[in-house]
C-alpha atoms as a PDB file:
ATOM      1  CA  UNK A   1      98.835   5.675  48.614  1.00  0.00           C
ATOM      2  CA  UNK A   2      98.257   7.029  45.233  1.00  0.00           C
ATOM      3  CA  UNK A   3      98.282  10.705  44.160  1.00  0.00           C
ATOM      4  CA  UNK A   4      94.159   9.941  43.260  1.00  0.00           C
ATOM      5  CA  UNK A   5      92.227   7.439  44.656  1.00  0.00           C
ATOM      6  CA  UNK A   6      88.729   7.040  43.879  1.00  0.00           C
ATOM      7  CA  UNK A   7      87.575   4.753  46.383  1.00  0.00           C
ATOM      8  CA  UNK A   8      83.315   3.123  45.502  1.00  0.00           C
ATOM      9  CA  UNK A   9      82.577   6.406  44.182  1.00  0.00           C
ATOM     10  CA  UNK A  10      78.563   5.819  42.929  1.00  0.00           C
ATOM     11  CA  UNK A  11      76.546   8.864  41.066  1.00  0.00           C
ATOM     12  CA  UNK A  12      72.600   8.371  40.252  1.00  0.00           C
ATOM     13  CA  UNK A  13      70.058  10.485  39.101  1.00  0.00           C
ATOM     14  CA  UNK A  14      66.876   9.337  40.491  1.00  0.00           C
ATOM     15  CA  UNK A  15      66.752   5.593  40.106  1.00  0.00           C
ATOM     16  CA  UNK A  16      69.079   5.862  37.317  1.00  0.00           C
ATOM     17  CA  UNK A  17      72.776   4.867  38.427  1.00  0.00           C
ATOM     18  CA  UNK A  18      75.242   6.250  36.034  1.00  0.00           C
ATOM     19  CA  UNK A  19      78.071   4.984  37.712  1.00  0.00           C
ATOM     20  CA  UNK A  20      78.336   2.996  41.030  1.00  0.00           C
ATOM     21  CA  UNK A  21      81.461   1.194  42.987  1.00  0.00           C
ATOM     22  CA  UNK A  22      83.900   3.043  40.479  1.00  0.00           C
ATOM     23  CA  UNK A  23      87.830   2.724  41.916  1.00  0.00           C
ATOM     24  CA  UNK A  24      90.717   3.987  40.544  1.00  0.00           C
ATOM     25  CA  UNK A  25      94.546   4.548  41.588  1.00  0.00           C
ATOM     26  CA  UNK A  26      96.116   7.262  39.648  1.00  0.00           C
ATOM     27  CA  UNK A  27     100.082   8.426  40.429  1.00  0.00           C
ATOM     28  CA  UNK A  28     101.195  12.002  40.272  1.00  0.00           C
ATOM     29  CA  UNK A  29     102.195  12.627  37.153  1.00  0.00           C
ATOM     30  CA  UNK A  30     100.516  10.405  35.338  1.00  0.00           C
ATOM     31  CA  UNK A  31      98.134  11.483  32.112  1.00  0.00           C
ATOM     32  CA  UNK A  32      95.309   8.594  32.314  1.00  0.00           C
ATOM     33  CA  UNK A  33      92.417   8.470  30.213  1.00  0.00           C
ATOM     34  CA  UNK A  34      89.007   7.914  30.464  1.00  0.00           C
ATOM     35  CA  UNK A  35      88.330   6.470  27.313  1.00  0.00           C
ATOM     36  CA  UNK A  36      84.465   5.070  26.151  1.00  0.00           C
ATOM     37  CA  UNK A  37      81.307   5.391  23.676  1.00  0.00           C
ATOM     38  CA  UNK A  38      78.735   8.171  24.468  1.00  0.00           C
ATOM     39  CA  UNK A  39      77.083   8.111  27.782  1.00  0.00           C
ATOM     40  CA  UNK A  40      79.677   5.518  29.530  1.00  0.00           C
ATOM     41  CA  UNK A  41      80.001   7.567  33.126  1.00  0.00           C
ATOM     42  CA  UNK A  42      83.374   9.285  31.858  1.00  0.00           C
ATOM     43  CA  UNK A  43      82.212  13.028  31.746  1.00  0.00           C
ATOM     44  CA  UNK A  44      79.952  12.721  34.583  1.00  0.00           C
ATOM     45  CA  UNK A  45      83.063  10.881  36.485  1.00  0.00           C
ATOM     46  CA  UNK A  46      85.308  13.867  35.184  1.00  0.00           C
ATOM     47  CA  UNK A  47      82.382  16.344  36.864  1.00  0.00           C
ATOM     48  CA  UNK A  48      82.201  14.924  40.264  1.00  0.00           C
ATOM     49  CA  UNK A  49      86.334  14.905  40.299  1.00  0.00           C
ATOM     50  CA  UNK A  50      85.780  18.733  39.360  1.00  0.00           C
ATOM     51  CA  UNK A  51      83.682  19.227  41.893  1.00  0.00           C
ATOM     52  CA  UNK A  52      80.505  20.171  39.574  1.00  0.00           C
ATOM     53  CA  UNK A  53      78.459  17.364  39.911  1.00  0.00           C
ATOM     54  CA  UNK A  54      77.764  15.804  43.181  1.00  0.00           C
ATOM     55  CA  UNK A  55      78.512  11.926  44.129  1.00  0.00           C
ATOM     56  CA  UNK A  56      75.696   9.971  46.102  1.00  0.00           C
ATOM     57  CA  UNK A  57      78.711   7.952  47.548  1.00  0.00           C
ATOM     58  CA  UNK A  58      82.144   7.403  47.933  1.00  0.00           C
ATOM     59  CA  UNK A  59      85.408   9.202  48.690  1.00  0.00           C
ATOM     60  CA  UNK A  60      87.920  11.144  46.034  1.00  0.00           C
ATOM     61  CA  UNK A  61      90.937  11.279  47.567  1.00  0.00           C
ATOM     62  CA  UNK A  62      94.028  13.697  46.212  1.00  0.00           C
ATOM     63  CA  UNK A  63      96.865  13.953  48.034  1.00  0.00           C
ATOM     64  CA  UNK A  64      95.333  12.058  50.917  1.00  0.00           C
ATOM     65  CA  UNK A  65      92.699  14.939  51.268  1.00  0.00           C
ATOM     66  CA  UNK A  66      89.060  13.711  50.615  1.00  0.00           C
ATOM     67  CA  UNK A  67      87.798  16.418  47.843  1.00  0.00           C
ATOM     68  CA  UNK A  68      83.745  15.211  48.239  1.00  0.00           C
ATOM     69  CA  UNK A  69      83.051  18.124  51.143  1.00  0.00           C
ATOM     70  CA  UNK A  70      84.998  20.602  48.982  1.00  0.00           C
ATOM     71  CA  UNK A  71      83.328  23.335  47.177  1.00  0.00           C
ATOM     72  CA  UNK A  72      85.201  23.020  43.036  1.00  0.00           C
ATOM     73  CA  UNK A  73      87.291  26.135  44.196  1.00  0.00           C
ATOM     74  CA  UNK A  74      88.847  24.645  46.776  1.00  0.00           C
ATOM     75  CA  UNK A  75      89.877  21.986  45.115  1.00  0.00           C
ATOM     76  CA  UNK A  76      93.228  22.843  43.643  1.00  0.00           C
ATOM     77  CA  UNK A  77      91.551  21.188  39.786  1.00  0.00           C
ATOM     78  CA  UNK A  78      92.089  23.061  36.471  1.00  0.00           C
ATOM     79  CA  UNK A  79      89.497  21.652  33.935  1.00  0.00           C
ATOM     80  CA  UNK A  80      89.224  22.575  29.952  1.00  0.00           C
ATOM     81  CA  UNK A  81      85.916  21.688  28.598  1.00  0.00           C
ATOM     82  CA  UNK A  82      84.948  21.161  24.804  1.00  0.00           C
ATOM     83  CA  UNK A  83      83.326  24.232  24.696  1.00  0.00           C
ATOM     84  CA  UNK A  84      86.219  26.834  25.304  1.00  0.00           C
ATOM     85  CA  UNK A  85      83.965  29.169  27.394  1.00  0.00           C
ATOM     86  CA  UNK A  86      85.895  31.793  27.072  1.00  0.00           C
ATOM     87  CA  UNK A  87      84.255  35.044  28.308  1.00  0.00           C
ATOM     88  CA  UNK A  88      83.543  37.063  24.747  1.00  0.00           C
ATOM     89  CA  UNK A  89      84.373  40.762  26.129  1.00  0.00           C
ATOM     90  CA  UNK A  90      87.504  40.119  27.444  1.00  0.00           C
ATOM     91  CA  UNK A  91      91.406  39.334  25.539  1.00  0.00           C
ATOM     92  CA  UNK A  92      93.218  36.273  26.202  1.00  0.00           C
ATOM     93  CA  UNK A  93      95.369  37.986  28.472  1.00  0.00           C
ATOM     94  CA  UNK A  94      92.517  38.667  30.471  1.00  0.00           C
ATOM     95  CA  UNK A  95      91.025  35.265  30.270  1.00  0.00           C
ATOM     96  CA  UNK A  96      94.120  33.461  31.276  1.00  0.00           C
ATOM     97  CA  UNK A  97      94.123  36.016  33.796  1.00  0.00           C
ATOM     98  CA  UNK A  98      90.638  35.149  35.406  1.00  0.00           C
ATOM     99  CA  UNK A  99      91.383  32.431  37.700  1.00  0.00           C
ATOM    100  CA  UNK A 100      94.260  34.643  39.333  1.00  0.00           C
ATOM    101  CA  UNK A 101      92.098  37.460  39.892  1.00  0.00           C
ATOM    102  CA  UNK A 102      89.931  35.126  41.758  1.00  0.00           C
ATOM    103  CA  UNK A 103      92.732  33.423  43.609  1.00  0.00           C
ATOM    104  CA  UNK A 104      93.875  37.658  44.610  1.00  0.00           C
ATOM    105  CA  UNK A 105      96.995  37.209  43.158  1.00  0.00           C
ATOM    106  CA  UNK A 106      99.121  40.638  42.828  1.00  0.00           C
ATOM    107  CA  UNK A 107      99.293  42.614  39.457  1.00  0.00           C
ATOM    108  CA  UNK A 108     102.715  41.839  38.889  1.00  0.00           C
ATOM    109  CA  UNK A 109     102.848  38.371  39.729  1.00  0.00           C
ATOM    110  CA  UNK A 110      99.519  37.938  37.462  1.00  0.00           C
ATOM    111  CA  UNK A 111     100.987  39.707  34.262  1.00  0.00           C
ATOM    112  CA  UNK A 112     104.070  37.339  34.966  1.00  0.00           C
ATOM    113  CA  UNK A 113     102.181  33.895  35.159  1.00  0.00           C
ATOM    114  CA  UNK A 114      99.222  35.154  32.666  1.00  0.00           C
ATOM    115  CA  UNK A 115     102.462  35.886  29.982  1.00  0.00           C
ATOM    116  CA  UNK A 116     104.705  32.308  31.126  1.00  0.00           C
ATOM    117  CA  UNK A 117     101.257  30.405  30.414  1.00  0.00           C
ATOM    118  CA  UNK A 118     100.229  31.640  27.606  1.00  0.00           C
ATOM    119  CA  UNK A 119     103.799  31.362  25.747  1.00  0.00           C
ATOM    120  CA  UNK A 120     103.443  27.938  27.071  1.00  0.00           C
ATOM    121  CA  UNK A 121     100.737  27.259  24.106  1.00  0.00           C
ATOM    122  CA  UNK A 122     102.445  29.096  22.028  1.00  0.00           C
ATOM    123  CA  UNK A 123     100.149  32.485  22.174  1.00  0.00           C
ATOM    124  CA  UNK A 124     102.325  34.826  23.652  1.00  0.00           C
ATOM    125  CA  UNK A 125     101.554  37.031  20.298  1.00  0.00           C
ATOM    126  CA  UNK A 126      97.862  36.835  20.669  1.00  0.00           C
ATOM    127  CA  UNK A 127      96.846  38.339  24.167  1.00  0.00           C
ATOM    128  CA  UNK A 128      95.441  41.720  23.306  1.00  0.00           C
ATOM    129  CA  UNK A 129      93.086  40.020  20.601  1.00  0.00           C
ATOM    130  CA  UNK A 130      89.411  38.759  21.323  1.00  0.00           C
ATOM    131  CA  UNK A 131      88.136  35.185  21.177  1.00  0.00           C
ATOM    132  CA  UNK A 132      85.886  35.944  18.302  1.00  0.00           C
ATOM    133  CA  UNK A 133      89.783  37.228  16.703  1.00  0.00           C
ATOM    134  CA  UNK A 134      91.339  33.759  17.250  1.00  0.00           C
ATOM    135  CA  UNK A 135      90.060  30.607  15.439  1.00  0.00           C
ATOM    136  CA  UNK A 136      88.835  27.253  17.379  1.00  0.00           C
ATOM    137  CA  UNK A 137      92.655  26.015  18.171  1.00  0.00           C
ATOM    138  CA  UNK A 138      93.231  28.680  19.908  1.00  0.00           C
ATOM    139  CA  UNK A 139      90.553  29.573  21.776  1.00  0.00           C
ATOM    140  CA  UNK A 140      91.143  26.294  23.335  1.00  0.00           C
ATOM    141  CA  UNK A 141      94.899  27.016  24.103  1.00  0.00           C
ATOM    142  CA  UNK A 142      93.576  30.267  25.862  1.00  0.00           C
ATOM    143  CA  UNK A 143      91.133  28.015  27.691  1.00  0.00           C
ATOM    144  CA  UNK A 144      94.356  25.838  28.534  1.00  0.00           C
ATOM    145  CA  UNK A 145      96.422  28.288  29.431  1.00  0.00           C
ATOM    146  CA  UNK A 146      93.462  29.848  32.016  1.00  0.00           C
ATOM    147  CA  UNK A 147      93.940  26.293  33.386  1.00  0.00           C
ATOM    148  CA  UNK A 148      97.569  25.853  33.766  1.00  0.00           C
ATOM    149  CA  UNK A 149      98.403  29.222  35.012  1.00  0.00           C
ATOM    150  CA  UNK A 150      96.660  28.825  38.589  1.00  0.00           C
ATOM    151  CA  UNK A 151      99.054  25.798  38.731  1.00  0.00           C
ATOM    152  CA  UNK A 152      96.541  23.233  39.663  1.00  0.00           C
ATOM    153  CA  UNK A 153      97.524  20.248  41.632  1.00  0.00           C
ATOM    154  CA  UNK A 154      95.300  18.162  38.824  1.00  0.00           C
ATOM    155  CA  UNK A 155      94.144  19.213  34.931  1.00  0.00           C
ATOM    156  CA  UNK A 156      90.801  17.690  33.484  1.00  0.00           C
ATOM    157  CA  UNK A 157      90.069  17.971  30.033  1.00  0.00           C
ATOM    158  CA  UNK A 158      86.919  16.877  28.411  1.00  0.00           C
ATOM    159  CA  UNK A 159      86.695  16.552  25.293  1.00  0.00           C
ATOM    160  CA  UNK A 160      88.965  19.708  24.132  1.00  0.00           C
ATOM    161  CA  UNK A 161      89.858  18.256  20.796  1.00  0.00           C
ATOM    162  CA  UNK A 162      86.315  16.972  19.423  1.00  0.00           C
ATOM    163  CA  UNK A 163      85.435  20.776  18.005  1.00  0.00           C
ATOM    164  CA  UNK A 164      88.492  21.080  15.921  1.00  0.00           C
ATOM    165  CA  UNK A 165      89.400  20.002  12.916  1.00  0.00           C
ATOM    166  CA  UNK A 166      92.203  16.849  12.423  1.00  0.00           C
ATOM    167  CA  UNK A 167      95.283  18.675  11.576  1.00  0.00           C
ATOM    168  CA  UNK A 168      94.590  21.168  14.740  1.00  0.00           C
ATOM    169  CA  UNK A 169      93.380  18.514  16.719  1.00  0.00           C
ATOM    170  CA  UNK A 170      96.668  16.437  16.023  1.00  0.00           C
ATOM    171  CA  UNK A 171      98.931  19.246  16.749  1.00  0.00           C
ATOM    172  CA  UNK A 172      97.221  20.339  19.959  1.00  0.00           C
ATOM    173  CA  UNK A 173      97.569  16.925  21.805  1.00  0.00           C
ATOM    174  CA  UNK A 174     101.065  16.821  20.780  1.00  0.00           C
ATOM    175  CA  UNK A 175     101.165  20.193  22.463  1.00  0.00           C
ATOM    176  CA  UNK A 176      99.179  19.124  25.459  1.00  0.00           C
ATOM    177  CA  UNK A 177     100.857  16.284  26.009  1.00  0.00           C
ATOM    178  CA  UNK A 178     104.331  17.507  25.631  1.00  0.00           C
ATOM    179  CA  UNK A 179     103.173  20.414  28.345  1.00  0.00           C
ATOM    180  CA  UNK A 180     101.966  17.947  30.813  1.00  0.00           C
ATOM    181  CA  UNK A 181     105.052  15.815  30.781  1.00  0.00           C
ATOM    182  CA  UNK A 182     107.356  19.501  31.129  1.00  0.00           C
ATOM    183  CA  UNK A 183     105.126  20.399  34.494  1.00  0.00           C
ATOM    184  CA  UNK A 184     104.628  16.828  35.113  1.00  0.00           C
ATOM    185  CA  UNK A 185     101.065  17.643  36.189  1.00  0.00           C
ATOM    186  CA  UNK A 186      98.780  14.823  36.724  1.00  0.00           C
ATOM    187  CA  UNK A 187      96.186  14.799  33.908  1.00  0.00           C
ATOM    188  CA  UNK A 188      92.525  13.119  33.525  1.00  0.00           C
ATOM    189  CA  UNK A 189      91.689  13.253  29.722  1.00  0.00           C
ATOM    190  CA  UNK A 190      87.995  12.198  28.575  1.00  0.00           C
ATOM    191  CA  UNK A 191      87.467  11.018  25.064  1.00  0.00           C
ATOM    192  CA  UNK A 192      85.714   8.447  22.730  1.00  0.00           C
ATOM    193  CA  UNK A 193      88.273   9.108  20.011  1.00  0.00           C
ATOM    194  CA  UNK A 194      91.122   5.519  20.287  1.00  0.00           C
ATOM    195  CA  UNK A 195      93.479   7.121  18.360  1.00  0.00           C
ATOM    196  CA  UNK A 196      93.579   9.998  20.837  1.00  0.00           C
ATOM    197  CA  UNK A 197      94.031   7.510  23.959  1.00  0.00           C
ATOM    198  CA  UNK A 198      96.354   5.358  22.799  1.00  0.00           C
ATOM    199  CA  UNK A 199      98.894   7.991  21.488  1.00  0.00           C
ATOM    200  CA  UNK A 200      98.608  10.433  24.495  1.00  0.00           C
ATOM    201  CA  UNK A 201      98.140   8.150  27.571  1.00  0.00           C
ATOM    202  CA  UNK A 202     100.229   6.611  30.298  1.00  0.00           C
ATOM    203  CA  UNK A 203      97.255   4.139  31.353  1.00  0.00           C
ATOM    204  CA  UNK A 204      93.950   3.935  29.630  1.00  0.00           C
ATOM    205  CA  UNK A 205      90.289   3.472  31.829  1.00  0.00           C
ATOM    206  CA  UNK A 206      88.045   1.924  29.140  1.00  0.00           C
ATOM    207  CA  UNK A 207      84.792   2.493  30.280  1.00  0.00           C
ATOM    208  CA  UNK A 208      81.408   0.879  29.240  1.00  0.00           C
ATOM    209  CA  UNK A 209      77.759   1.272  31.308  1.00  0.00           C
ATOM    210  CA  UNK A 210      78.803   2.754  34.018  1.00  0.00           C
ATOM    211  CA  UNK A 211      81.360   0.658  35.155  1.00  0.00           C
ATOM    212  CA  UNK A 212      85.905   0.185  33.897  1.00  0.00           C
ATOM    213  CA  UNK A 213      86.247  -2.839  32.033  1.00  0.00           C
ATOM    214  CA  UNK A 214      89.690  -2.990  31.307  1.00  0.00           C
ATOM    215  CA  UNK A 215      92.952  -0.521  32.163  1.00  0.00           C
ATOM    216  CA  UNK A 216      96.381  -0.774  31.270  1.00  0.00           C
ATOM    217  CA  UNK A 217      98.478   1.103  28.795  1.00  0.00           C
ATOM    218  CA  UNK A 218      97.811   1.370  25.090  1.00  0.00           C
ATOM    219  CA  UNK A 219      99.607  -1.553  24.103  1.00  0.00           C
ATOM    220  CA  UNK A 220      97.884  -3.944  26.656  1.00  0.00           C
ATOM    221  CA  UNK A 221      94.316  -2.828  25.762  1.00  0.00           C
ATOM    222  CA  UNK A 222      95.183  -3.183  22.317  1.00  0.00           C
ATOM    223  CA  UNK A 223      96.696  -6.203  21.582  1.00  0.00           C
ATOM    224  CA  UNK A 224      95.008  -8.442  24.504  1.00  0.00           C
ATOM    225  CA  UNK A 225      91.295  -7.072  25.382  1.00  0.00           C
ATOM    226  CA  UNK A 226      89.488  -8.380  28.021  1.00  0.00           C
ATOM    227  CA  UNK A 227      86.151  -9.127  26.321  1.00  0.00           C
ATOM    228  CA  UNK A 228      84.289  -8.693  23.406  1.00  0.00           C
ATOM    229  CA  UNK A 229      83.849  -5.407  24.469  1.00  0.00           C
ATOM    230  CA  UNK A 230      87.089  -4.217  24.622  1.00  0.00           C
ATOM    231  CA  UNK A 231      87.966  -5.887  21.093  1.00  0.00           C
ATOM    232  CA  UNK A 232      85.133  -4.141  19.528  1.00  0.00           C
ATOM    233  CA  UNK A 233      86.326  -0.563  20.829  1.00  0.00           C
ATOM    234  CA  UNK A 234      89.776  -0.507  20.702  1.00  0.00           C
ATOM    235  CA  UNK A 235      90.830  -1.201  16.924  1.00  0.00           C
ATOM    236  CA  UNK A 236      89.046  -2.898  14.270  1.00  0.00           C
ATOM    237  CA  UNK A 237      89.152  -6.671  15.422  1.00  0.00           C
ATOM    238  CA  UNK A 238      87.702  -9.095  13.474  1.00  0.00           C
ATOM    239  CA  UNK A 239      85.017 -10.668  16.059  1.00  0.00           C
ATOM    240  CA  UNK A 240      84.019 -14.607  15.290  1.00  0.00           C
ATOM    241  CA  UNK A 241      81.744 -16.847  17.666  1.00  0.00           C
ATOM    242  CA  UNK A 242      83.375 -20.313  18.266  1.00  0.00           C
ATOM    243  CA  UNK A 243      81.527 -22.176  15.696  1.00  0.00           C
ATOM    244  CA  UNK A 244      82.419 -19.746  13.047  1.00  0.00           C
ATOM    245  CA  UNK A 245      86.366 -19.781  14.160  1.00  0.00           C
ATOM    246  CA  UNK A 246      86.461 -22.882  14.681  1.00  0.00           C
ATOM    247  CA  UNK A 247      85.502 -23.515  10.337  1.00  0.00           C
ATOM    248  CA  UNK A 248      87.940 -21.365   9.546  1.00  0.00           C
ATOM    249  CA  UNK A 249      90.864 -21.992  11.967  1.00  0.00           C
ATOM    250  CA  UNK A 250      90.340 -25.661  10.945  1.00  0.00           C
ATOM    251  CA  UNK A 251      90.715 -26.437  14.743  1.00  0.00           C
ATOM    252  CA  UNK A 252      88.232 -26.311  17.882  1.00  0.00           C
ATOM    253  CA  UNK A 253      87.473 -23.186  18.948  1.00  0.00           C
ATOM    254  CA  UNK A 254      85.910 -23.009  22.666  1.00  0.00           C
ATOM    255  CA  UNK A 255      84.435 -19.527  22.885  1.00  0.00           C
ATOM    256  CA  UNK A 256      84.383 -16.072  21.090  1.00  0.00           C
ATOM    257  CA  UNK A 257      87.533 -14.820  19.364  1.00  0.00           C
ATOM    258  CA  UNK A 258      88.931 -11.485  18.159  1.00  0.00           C
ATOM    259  CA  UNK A 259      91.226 -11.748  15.443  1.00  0.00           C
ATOM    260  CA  UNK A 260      93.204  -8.348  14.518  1.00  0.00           C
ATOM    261  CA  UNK A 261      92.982  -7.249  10.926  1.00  0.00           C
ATOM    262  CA  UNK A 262      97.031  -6.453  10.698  1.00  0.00           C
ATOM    263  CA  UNK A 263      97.916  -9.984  12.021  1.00  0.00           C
ATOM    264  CA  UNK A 264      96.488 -11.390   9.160  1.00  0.00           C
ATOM    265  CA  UNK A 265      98.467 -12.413   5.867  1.00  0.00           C
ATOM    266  CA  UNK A 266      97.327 -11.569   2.680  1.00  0.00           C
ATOM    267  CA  UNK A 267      98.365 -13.421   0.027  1.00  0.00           C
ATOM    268  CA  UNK A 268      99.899 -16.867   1.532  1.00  0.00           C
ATOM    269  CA  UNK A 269      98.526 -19.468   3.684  1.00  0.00           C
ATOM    270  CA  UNK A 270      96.545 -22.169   3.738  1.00  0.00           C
ATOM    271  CA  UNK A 271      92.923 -20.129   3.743  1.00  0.00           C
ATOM    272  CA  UNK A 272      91.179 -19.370   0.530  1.00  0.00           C
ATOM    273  CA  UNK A 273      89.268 -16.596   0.439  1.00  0.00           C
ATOM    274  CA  UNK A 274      88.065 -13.735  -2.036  1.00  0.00           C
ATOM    275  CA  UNK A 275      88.392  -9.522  -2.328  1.00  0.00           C
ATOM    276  CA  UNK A 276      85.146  -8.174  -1.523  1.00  0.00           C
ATOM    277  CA  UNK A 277      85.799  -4.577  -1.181  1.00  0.00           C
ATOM    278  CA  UNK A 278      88.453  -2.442   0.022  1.00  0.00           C
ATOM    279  CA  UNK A 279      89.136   0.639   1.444  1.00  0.00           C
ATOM    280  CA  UNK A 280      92.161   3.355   1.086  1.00  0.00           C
ATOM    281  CA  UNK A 281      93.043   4.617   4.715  1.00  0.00           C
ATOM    282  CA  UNK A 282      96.264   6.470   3.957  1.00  0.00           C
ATOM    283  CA  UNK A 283      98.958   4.624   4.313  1.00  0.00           C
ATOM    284  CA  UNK A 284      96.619   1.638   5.199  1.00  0.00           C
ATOM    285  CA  UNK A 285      94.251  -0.545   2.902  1.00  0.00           C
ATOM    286  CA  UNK A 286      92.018  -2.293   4.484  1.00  0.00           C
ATOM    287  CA  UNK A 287      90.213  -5.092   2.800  1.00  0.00           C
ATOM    288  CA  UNK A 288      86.957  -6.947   3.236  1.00  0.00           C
ATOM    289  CA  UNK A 289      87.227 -10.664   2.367  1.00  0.00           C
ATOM    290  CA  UNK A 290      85.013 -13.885   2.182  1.00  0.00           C
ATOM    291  CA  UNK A 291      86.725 -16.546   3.437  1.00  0.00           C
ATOM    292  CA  UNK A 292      84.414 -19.630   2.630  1.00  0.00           C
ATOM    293  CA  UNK A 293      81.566 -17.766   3.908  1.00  0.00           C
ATOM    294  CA  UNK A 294      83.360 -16.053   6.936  1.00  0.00           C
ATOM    295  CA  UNK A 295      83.807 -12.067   6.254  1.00  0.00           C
ATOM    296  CA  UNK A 296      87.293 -10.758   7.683  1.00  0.00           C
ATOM    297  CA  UNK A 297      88.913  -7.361   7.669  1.00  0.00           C
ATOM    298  CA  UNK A 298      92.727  -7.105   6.642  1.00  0.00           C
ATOM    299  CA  UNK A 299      94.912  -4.230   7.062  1.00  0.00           C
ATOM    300  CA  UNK A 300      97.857  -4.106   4.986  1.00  0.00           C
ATOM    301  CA  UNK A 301     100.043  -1.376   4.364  1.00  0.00           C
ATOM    302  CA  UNK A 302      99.752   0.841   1.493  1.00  0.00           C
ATOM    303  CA  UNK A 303     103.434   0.169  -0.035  1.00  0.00           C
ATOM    304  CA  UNK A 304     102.298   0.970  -3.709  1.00  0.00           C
ATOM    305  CA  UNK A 305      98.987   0.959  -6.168  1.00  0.00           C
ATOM    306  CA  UNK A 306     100.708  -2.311  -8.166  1.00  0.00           C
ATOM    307  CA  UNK A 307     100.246  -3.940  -4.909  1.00  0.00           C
ATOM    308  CA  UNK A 308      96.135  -3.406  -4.645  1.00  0.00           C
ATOM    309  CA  UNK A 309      94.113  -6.657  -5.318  1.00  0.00           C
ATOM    310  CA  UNK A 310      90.925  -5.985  -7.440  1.00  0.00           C
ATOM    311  CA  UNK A 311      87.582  -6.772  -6.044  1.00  0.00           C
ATOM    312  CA  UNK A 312      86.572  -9.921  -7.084  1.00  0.00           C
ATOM    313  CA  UNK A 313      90.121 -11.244  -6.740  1.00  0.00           C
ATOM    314  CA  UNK A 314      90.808 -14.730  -5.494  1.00  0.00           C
ATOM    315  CA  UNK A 315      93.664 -14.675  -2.422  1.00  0.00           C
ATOM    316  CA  UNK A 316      94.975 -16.546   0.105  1.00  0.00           C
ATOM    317  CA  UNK A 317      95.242 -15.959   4.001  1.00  0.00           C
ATOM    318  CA  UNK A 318      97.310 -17.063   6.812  1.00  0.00           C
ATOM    319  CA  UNK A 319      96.221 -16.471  10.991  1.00  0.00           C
ATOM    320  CA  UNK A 320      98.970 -17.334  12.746  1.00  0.00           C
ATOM    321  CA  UNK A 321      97.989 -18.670  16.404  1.00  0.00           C
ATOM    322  CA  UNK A 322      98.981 -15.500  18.366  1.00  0.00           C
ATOM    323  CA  UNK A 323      97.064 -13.613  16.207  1.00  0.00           C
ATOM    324  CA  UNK A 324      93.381 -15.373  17.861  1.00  0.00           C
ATOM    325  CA  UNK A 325      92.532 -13.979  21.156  1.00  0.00           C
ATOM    326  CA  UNK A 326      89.690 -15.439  22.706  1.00  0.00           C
ATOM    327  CA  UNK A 327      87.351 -12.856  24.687  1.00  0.00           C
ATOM    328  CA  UNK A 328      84.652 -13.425  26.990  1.00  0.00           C
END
């Protein structure tokens, strides 16, 4: 059996469902990811894993142990929110420290763990000062470290990374991520951001209406999505109904297609088409074409300014065969 199996777990409010017959199979150690737009299921699923939100049906089962009769204390679960809730009048230290106290672990013991965790995020400078003395980042390393040091048997994080800015938020989930592989601690991450899932994860859960749609790792929901869905989330995929591919594939098309923007080629091939607009993305440009009446995307990369084609610029494409997916 798996480290976490969520077994036709169902959560409603009222006549609402927001979830219902969700199963999963998650291995210790793993760092999975519940990845979807706003109001999917994924926090609330997060919640009733925590323990803070009750399920209407359904088992959770860690370890082999069914967690849905257990009070959120008793559940052996660390969980980092968005919001660090950090408690304003006391220092890191003491924050970190928290959970212990609760748990009755000895001074000594406490001072040991509280200082092990929080050089873990790389605060072991910062425990005598204040939240309102540290800046977002680390806030939410304090609120990580309060999470790690009662050495849960499962970490949840919702959303920690959405408040901070993208050069913190970059360097924290390298951070988290390299900590999670070091303690090996199974990890539940929550986000709508790709980039974030597909860097960080093991396995991704894409998750639309209440229901998974598609899991595997970041490769396999990337380059071969189950449905239009799936296309539309996970990268920028150029989506075409069969009529529409079918004009310009120049062959019979039976059903939807996604077409990704990088597995076009600009500037050979046997499709004419014309610069519409384009777009600087760092080391990416990504261009908006008319193809004989069909608008594409195409990424290329950013090699050097003498390579950028002016708007208005004739050009030529090429869509190799692998390249067209077709998607329910």
């Amino acid at each position: 059996m798996s480290f976490l199996s969520i077994q036709n777990l169902h959560k409603s409010y009222g006549g609402t469902a927001i979830f219902s017959d969700i199963n999963a199979e998650i291995e210790q150690g793993e760092f999975v990811t519940l990845l979807g737009p706003s109001g999917c299921g994924k926090s609330t699923l997060l919640r009733c894993i925590a323990g803070l939100t009750e399920v209407n049906g359904g088992k959770i089962l860690l370890g082999g142990e069914d967690l849905v009769p257990l009070s959120p204390q008793k559940r052996g679960i660390g969980m980092v929110f968005q919001s660090y809730a950090l408690f304003p009048n006391m220092t890191a230290a003491q924050n970190v420290a928290f959970g212990l106290r609760m748990q009755k672990v000895g001074k000594e013991e406490s001072a040991a763990r509280v200082q092990e965790a929080l050089a873990m995020v790389e605060l072991g400078d910062f425990a005598g000062r204040y939240p309102h003395q540290l800046s977002g980042g680390q806030c939410q390393r304090v609120a990580l470290a309060r999470s790690l040091v009662t050495r849960p048997r499962l970490l949840l994080l919702d959303e920690p990374l959405s408040a901070l800015d993208a050069r913190i938020r970059k360097h924290l989930r390298e951070q988290i991520r390299s900590i999670q592989q070091e303690l090996g601690l199974t990890t539940i991450f929550v986000t709508h951001d790709q980039e974030e899932a597909l860097v960080m994860s093991d396995r991704i859960f894409l998750m639309n209406a209440g229901r998974i749609v598609q899991s595997g790792d970041a490769e396999t929901l990337y380059t071969a999505p189950v449905d239009a869905f799936a296309a539309g989330f996970i990268g920028n995929y150029n989506l075409l109904d069969a009529p529409t591919a079918s004009r310009l594939l120049g062959r019979p098309v039976n059903g939807q297609v996604a077409i990704r923007p990088e597995a076009i080629v600009l500037g050979q091939g046997p499709i004419s088409a014309i610069i519409r607009s384009h777009s600087l993305l760092g080391n990416i440009i990504r261009y908006r074409v008319d193809a004989g009446g069909v608008e594409l995307l195409v990424d290329v990369l950013n090699r050097s300014a003498d390579d950028l084609h002016a708007n208005g610029h004739p050009i030529s494409l090429d869509i190799a065969a692998n390249a067209v997916r077709e998607v329910a």
